[in-house]
PDB file of N, CA and C in Angstrom:
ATOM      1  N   UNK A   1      12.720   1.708   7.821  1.00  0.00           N
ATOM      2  CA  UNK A   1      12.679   0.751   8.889  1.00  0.00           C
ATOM      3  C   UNK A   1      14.105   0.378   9.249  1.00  0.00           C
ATOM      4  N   UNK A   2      13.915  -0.008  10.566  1.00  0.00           N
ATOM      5  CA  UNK A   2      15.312  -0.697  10.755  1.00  0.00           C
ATOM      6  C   UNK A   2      14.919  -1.610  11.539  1.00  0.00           C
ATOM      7  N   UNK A   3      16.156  -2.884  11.499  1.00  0.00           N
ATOM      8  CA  UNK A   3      15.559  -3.891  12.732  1.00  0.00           C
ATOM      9  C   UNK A   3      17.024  -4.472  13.092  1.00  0.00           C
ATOM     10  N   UNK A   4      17.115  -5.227  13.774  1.00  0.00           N
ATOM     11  CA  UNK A   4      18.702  -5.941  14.571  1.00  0.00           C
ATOM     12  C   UNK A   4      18.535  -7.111  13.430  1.00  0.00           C
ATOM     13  N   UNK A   5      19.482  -7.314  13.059  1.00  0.00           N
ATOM     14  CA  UNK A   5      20.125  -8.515  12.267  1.00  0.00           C
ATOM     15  C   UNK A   5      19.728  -9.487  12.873  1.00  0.00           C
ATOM     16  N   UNK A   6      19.586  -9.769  13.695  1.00  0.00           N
ATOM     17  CA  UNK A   6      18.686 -11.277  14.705  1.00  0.00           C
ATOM     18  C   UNK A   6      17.550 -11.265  14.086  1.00  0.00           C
ATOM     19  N   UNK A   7      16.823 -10.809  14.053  1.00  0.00           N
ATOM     20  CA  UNK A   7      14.829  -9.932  13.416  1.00  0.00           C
ATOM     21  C   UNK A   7      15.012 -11.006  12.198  1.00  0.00           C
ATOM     22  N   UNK A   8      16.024 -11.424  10.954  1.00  0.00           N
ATOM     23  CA  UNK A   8      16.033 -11.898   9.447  1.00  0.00           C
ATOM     24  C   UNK A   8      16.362 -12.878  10.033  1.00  0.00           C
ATOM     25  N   UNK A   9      16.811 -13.432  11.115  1.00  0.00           N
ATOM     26  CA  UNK A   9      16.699 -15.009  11.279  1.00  0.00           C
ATOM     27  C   UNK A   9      15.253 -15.709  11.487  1.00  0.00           C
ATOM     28  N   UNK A  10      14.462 -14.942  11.860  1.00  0.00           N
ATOM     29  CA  UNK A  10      13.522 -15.595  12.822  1.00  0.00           C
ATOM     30  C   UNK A  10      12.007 -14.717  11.480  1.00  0.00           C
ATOM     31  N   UNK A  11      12.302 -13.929  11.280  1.00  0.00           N
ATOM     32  CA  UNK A  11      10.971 -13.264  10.234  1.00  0.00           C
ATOM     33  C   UNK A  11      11.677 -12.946   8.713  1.00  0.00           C
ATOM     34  N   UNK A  12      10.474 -13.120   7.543  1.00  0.00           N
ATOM     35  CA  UNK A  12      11.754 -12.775   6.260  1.00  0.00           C
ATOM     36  C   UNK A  12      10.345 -12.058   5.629  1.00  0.00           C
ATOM     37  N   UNK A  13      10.714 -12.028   4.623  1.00  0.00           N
ATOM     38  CA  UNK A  13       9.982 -11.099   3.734  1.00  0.00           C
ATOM     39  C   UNK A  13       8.986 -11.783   2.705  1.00  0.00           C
ATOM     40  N   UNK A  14       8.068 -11.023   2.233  1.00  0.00           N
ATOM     41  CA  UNK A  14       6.811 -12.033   1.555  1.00  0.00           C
ATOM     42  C   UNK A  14       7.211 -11.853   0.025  1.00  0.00           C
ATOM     43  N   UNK A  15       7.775 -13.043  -0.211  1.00  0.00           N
ATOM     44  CA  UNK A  15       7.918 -13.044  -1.779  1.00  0.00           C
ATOM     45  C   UNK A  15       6.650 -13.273  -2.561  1.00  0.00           C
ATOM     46  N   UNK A  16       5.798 -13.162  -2.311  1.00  0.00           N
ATOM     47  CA  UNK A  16       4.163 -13.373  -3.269  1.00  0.00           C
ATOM     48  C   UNK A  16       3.780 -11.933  -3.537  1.00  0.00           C
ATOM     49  N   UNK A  17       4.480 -10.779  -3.439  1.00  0.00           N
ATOM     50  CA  UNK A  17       4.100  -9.256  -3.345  1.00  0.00           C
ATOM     51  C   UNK A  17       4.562  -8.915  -4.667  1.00  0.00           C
ATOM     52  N   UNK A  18       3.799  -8.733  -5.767  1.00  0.00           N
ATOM     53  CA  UNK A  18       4.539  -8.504  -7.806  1.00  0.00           C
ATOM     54  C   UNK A  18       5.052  -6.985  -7.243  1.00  0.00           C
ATOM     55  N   UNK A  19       6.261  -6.732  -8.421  1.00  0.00           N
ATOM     56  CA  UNK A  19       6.869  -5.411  -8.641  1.00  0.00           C
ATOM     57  C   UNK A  19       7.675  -5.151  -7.412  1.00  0.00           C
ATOM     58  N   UNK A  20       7.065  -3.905  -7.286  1.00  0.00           N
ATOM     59  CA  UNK A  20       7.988  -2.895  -6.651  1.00  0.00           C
ATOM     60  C   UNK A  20       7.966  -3.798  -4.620  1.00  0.00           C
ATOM     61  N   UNK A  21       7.054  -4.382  -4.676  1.00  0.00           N
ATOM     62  CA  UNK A  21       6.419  -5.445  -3.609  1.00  0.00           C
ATOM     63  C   UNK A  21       5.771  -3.978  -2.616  1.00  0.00           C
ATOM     64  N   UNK A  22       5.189  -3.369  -2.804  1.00  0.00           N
ATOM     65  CA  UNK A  22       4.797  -2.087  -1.789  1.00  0.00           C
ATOM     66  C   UNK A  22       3.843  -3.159  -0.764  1.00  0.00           C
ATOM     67  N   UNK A  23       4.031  -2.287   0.258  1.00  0.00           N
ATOM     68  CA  UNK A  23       3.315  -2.555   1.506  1.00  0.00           C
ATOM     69  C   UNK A  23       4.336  -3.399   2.155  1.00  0.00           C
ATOM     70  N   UNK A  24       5.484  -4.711   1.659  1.00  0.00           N
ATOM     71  CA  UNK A  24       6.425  -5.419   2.286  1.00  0.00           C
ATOM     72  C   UNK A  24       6.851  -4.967   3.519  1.00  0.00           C
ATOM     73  N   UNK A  25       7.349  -3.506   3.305  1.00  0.00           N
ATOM     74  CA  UNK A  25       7.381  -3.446   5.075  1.00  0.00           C
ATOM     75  C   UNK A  25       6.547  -3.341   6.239  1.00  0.00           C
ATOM     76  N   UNK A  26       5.242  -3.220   5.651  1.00  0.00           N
ATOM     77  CA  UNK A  26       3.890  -3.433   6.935  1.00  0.00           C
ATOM     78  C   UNK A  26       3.751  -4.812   6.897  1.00  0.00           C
ATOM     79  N   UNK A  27       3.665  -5.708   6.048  1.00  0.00           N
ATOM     80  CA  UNK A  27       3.520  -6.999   6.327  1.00  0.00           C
ATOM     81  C   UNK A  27       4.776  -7.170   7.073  1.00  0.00           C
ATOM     82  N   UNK A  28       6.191  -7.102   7.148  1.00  0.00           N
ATOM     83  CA  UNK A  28       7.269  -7.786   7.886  1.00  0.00           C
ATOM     84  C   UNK A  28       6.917  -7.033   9.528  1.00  0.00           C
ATOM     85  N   UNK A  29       6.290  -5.793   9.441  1.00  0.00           N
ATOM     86  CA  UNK A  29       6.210  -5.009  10.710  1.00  0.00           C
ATOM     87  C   UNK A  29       5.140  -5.918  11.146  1.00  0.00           C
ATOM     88  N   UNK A  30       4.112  -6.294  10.532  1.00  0.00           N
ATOM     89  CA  UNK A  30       3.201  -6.984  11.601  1.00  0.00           C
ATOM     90  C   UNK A  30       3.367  -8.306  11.950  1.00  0.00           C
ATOM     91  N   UNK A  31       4.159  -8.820  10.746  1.00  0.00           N
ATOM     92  CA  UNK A  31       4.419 -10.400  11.563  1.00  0.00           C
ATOM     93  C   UNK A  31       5.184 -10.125  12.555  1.00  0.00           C
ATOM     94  N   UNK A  32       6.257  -9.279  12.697  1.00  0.00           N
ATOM     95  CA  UNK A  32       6.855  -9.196  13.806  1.00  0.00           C
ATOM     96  C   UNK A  32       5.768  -8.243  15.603  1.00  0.00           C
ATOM     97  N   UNK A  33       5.468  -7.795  14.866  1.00  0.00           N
ATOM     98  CA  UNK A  33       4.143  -6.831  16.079  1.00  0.00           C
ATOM     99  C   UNK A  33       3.610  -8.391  16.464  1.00  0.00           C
ATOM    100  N   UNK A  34       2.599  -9.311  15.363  1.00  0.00           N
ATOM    101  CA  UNK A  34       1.947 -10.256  15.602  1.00  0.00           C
ATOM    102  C   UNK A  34       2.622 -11.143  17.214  1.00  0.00           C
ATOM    103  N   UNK A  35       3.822 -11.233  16.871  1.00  0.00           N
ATOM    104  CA  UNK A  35       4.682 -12.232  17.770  1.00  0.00           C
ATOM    105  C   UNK A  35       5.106 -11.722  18.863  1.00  0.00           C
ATOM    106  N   UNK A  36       5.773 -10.590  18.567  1.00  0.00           N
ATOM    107  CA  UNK A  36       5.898  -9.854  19.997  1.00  0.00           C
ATOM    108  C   UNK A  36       5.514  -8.660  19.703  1.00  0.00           C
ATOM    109  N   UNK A  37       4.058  -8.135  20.306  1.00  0.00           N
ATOM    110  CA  UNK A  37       3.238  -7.226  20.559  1.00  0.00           C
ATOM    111  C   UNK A  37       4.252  -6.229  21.729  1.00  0.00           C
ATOM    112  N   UNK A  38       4.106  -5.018  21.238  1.00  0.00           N
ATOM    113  CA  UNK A  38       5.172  -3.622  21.769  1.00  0.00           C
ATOM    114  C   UNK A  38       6.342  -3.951  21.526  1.00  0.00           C
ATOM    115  N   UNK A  39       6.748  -4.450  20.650  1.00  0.00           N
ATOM    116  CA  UNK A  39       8.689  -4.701  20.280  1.00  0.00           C
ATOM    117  C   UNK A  39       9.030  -3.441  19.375  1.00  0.00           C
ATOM    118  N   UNK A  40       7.512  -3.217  18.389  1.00  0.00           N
ATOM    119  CA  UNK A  40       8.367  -1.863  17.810  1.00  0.00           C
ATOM    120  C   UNK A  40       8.073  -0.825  17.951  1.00  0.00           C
ATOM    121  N   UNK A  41       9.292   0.252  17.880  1.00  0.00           N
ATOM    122  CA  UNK A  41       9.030   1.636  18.099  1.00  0.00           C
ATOM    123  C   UNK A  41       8.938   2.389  17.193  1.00  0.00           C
ATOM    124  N   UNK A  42       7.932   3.276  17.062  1.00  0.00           N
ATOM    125  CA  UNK A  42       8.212   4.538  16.003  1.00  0.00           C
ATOM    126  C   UNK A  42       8.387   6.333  16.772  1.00  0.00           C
ATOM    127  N   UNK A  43       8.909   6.535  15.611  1.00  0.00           N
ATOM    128  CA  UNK A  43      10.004   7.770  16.292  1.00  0.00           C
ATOM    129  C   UNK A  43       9.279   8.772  15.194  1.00  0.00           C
ATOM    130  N   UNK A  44       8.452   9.801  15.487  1.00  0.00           N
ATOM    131  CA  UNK A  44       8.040  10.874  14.825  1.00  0.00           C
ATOM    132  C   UNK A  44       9.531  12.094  14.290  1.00  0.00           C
ATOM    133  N   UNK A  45      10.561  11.561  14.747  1.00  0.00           N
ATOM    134  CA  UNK A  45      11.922  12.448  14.589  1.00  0.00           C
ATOM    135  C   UNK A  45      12.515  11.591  13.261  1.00  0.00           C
ATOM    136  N   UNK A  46      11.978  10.211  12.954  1.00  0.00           N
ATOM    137  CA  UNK A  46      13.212   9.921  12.389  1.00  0.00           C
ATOM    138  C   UNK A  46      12.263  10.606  10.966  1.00  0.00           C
ATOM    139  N   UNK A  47      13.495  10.834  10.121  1.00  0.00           N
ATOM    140  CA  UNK A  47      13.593  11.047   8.364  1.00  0.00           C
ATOM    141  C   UNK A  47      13.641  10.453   7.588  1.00  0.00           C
ATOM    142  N   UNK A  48      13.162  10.509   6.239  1.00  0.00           N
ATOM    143  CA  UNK A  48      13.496   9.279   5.248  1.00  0.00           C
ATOM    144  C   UNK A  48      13.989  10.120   3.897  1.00  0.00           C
ATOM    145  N   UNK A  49      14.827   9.521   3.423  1.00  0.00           N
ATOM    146  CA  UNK A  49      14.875  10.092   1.988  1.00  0.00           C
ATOM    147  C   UNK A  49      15.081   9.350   1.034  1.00  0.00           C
ATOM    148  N   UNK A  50      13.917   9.685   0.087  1.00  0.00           N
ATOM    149  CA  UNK A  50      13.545   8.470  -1.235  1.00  0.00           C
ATOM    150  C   UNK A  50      14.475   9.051  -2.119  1.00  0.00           C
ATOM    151  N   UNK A  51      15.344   8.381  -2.785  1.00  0.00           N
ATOM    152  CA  UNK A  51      16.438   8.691  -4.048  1.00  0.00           C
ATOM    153  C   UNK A  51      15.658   7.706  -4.972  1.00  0.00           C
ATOM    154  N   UNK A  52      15.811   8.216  -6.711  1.00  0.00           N
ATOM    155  CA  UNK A  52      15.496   7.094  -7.254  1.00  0.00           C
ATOM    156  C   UNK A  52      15.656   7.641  -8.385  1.00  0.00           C
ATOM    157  N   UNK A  53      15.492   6.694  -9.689  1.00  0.00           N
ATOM    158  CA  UNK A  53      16.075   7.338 -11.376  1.00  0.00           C
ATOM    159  C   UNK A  53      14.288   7.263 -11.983  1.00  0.00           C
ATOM    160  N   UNK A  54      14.487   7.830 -12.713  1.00  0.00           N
ATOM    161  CA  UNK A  54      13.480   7.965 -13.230  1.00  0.00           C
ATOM    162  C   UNK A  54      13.398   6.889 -14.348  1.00  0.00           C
ATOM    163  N   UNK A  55      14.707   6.567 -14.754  1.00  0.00           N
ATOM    164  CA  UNK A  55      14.341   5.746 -15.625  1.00  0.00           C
ATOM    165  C   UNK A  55      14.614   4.232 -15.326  1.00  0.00           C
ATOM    166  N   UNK A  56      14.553   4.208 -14.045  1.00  0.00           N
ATOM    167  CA  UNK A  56      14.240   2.706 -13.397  1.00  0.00           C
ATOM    168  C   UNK A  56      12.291   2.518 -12.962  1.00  0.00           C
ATOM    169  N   UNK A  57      11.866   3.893 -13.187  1.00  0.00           N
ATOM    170  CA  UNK A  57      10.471   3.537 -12.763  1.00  0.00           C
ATOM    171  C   UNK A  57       9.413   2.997 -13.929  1.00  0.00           C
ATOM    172  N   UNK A  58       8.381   2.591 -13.216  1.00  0.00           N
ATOM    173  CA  UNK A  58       7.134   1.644 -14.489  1.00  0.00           C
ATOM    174  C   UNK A  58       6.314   2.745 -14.515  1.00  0.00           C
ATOM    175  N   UNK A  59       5.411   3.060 -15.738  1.00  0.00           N
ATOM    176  CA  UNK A  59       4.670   3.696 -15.890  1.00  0.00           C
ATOM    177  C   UNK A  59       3.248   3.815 -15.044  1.00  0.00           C
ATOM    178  N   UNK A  60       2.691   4.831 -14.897  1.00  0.00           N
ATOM    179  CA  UNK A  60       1.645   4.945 -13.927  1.00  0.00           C
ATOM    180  C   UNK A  60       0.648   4.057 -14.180  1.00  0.00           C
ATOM    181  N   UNK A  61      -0.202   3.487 -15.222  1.00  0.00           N
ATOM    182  CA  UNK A  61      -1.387   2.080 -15.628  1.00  0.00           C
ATOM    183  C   UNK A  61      -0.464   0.950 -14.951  1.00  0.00           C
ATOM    184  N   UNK A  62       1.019   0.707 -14.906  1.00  0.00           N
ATOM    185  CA  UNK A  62       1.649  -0.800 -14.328  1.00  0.00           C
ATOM    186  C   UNK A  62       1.697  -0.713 -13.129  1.00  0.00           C
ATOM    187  N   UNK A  63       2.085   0.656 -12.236  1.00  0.00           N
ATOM    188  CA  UNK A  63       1.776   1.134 -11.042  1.00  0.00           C
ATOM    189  C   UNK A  63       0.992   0.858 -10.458  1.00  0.00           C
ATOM    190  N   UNK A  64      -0.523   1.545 -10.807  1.00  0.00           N
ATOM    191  CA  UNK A  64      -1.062   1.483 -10.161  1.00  0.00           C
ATOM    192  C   UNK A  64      -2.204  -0.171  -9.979  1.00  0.00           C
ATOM    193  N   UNK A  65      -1.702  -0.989 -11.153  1.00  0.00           N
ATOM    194  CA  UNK A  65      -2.424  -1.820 -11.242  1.00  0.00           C
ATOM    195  C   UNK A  65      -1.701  -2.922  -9.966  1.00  0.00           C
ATOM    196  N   UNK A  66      -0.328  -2.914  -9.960  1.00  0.00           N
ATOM    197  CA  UNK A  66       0.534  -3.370  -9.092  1.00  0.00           C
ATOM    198  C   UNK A  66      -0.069  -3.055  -7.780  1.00  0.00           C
ATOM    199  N   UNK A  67      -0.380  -2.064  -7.413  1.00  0.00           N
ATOM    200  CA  UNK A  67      -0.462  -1.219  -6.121  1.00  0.00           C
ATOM    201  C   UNK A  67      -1.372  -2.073  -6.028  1.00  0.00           C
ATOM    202  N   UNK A  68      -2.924  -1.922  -6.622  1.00  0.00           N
ATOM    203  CA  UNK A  68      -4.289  -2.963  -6.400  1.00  0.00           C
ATOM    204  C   UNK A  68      -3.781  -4.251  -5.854  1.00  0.00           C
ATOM    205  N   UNK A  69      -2.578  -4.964  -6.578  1.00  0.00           N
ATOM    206  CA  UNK A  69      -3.304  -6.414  -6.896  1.00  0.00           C
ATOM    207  C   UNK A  69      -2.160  -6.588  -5.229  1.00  0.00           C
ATOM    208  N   UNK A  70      -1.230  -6.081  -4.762  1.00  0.00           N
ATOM    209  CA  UNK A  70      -0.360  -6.019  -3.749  1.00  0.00           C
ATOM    210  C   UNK A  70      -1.772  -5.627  -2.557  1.00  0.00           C
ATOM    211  N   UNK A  71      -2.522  -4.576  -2.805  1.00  0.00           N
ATOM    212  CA  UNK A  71      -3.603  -4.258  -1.590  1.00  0.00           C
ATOM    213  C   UNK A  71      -4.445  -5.298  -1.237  1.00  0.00           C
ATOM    214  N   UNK A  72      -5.103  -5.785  -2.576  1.00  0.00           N
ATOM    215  CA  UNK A  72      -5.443  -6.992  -2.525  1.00  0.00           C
ATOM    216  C   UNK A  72      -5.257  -8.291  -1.517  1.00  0.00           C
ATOM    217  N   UNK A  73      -4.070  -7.788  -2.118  1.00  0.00           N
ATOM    218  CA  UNK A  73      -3.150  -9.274  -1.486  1.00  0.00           C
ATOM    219  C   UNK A  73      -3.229  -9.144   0.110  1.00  0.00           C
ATOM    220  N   UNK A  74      -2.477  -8.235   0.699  1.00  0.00           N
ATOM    221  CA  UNK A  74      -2.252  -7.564   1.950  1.00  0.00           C
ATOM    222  C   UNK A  74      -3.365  -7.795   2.649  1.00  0.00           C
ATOM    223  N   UNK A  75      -4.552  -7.322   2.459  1.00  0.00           N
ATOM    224  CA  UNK A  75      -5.989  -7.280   3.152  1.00  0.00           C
ATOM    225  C   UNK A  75      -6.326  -8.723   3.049  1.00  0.00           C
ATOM    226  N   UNK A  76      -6.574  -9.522   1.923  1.00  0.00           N
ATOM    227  CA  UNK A  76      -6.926 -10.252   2.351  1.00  0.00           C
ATOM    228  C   UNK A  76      -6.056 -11.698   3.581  1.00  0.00           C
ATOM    229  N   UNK A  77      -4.913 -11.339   3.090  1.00  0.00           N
ATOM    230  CA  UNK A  77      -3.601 -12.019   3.796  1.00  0.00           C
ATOM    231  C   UNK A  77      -3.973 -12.026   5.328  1.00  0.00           C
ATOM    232  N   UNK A  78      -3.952 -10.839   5.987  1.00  0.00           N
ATOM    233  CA  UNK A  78      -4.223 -10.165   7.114  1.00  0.00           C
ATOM    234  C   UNK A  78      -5.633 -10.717   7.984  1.00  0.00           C
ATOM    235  N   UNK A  79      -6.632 -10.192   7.123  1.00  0.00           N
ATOM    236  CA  UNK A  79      -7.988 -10.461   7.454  1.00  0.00           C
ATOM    237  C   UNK A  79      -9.029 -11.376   6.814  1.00  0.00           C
ATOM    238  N   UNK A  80      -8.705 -12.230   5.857  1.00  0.00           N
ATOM    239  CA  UNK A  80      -9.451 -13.218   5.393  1.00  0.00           C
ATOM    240  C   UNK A  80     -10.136 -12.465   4.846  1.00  0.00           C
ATOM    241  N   UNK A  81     -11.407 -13.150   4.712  1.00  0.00           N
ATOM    242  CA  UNK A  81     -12.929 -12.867   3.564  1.00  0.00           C
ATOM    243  C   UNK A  81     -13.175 -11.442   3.869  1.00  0.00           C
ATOM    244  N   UNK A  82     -12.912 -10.878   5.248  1.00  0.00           N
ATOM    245  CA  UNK A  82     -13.141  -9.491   5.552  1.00  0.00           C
ATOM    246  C   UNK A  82     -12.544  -8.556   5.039  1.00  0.00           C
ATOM    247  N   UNK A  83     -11.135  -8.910   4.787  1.00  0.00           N
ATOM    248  CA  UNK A  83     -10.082  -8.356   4.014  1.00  0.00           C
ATOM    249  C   UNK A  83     -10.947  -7.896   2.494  1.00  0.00           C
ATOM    250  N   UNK A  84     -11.273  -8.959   1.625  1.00  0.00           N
ATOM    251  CA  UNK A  84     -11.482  -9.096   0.517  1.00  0.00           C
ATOM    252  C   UNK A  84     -12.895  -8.027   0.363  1.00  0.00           C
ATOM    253  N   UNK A  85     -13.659  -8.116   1.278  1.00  0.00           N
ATOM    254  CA  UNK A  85     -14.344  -7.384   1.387  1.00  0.00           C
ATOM    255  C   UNK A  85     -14.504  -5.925   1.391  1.00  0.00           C
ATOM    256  N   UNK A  86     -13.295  -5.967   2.309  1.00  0.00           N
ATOM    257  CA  UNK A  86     -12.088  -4.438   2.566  1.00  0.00           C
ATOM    258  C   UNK A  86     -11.954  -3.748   1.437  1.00  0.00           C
ATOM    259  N   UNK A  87     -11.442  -4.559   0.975  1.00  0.00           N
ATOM    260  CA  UNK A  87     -10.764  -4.059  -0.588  1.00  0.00           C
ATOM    261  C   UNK A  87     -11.912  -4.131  -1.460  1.00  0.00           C
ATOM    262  N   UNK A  88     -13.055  -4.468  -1.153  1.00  0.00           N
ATOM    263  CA  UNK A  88     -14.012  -4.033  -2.147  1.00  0.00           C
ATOM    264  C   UNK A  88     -14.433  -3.269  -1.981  1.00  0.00           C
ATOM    265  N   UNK A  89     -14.660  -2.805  -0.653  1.00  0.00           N
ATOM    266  CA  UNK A  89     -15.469  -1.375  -0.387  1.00  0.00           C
ATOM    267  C   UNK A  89     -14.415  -0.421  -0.494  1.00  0.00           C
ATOM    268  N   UNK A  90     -13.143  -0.506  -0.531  1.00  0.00           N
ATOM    269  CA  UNK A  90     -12.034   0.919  -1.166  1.00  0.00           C
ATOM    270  C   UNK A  90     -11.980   0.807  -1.910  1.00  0.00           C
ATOM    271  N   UNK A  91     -12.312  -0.014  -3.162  1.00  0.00           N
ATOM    272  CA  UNK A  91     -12.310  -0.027  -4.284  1.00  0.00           C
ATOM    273  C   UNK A  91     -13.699   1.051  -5.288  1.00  0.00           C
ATOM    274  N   UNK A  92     -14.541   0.623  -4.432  1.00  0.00           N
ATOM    275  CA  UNK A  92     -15.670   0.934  -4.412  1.00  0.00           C
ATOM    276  C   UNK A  92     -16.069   2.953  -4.348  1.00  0.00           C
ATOM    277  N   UNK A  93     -15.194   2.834  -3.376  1.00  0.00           N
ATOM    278  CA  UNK A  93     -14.924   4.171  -2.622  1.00  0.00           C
ATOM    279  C   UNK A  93     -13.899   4.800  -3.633  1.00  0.00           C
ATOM    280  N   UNK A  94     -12.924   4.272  -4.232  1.00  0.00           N
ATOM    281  CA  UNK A  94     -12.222   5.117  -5.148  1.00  0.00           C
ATOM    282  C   UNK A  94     -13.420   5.256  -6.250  1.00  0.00           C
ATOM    283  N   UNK A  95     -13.569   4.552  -6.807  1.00  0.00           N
ATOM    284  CA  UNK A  95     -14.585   4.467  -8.241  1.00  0.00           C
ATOM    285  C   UNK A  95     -15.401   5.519  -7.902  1.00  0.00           C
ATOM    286  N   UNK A  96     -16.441   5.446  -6.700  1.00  0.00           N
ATOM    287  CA  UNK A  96     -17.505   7.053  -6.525  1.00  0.00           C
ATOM    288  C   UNK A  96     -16.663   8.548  -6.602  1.00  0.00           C
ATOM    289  N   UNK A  97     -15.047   8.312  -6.271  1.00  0.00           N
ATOM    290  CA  UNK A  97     -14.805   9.701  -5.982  1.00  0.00           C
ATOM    291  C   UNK A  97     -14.572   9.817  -7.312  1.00  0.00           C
ATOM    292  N   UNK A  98     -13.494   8.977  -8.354  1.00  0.00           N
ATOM    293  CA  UNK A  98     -13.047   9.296  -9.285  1.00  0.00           C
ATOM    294  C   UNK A  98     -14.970   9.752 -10.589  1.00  0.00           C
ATOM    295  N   UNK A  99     -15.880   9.184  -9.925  1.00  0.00           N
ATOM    296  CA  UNK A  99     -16.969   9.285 -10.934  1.00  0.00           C
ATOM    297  C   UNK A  99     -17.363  10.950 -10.450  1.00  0.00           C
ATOM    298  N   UNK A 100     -17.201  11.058  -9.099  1.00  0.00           N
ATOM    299  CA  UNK A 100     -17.707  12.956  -8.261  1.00  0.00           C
ATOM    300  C   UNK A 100     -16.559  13.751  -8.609  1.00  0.00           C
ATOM    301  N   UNK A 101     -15.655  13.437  -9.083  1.00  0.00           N
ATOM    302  CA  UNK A 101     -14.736  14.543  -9.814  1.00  0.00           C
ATOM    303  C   UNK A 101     -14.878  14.407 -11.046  1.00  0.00           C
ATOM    304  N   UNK A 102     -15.135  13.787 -12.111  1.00  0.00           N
ATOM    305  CA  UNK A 102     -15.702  13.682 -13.282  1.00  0.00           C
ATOM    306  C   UNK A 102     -16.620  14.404 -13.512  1.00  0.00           C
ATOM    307  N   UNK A 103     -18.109  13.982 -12.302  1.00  0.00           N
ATOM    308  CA  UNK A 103     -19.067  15.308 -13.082  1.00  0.00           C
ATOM    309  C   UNK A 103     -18.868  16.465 -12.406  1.00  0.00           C
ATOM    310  N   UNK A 104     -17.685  16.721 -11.323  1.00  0.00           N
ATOM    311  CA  UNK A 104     -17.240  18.571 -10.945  1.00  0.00           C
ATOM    312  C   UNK A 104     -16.653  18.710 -11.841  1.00  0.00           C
ATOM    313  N   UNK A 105     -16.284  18.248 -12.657  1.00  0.00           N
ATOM    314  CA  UNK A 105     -15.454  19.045 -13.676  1.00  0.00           C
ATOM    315  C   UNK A 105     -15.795  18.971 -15.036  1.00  0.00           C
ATOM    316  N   UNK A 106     -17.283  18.268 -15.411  1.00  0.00           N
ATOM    317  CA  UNK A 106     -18.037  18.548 -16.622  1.00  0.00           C
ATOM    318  C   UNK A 106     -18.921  19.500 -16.065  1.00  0.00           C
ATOM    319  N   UNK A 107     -19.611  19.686 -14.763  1.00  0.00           N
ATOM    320  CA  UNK A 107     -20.436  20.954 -14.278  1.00  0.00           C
ATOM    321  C   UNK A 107     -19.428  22.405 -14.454  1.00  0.00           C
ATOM    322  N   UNK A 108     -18.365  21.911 -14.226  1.00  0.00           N
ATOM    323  CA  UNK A 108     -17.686  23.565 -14.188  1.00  0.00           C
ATOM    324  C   UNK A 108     -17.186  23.918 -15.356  1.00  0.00           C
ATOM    325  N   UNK A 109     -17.113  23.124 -16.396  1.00  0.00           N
ATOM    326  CA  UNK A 109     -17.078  23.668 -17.800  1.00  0.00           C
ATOM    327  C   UNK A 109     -18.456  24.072 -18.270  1.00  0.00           C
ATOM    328  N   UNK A 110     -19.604  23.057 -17.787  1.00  0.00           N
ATOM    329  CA  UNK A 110     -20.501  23.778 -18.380  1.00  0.00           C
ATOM    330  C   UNK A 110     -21.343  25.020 -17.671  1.00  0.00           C
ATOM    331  N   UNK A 111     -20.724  25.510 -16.407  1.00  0.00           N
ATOM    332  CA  UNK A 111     -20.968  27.066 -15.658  1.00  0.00           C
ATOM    333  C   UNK A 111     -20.349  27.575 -16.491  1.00  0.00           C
ATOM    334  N   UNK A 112     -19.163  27.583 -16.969  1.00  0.00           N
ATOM    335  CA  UNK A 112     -18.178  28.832 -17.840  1.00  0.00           C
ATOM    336  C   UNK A 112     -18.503  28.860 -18.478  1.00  0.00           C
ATOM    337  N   UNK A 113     -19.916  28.139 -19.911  1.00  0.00           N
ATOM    338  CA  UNK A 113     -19.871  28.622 -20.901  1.00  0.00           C
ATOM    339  C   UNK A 113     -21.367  29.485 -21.054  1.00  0.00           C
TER     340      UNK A 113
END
């Protein structure tokens, strides 16, 4: 993202987001969209490049539990009770896939034997 140095006078960033704070820049993009609707542009040209140490990162169980409780947050922030709701039915929706790859892959051990 980028924005004009004017943008941090007037909008700031959501300190209630734990860890790594993911999603922070869609929440700062929409309070600002919220206020003035068509102010931002996206550019299918621009590039990004993630640098990072490996041994500054949290393990994948702190990750991903972070990621939840930040989605959480986000949806319901955004959309109220609907939000919360939101996030129950993707929640919901992960749990069936992770349970339909579980039994594809106890069915296909038990084809091979």
């Amino acid at each position: 993202m980028s924005y004009r140095r004017s943008v941090f006078n007037e909008f700031q960033f959501d300190e209630k987001l734990k860890g790594y704070a993911l999603g922070e820049d869609f929440l700062f993009s929409n309070s600002i969209h919220q206020r003035y609707p068509r102010s931002l542009l996206l550019t299918p040209d621009a590039m990004a490049t993630h640098s990072y140490s490996n041994e500054a990162r949290i393990d994948e169980t702190k990750f991903a539990t972070m990621e939840r409780i930040n989605s959480k947050y986000i949806l319901t922030k955004l959309f109220g009770f609907k939000g919360f709701f939101m996030f129950g039915m993707q929640r919901l929706g992960i749990l069936i896939f992770k349970i339909y790859n579980r039994v594809k892959k106890s069915t296909f051990k038990l084809a091979e034997k």
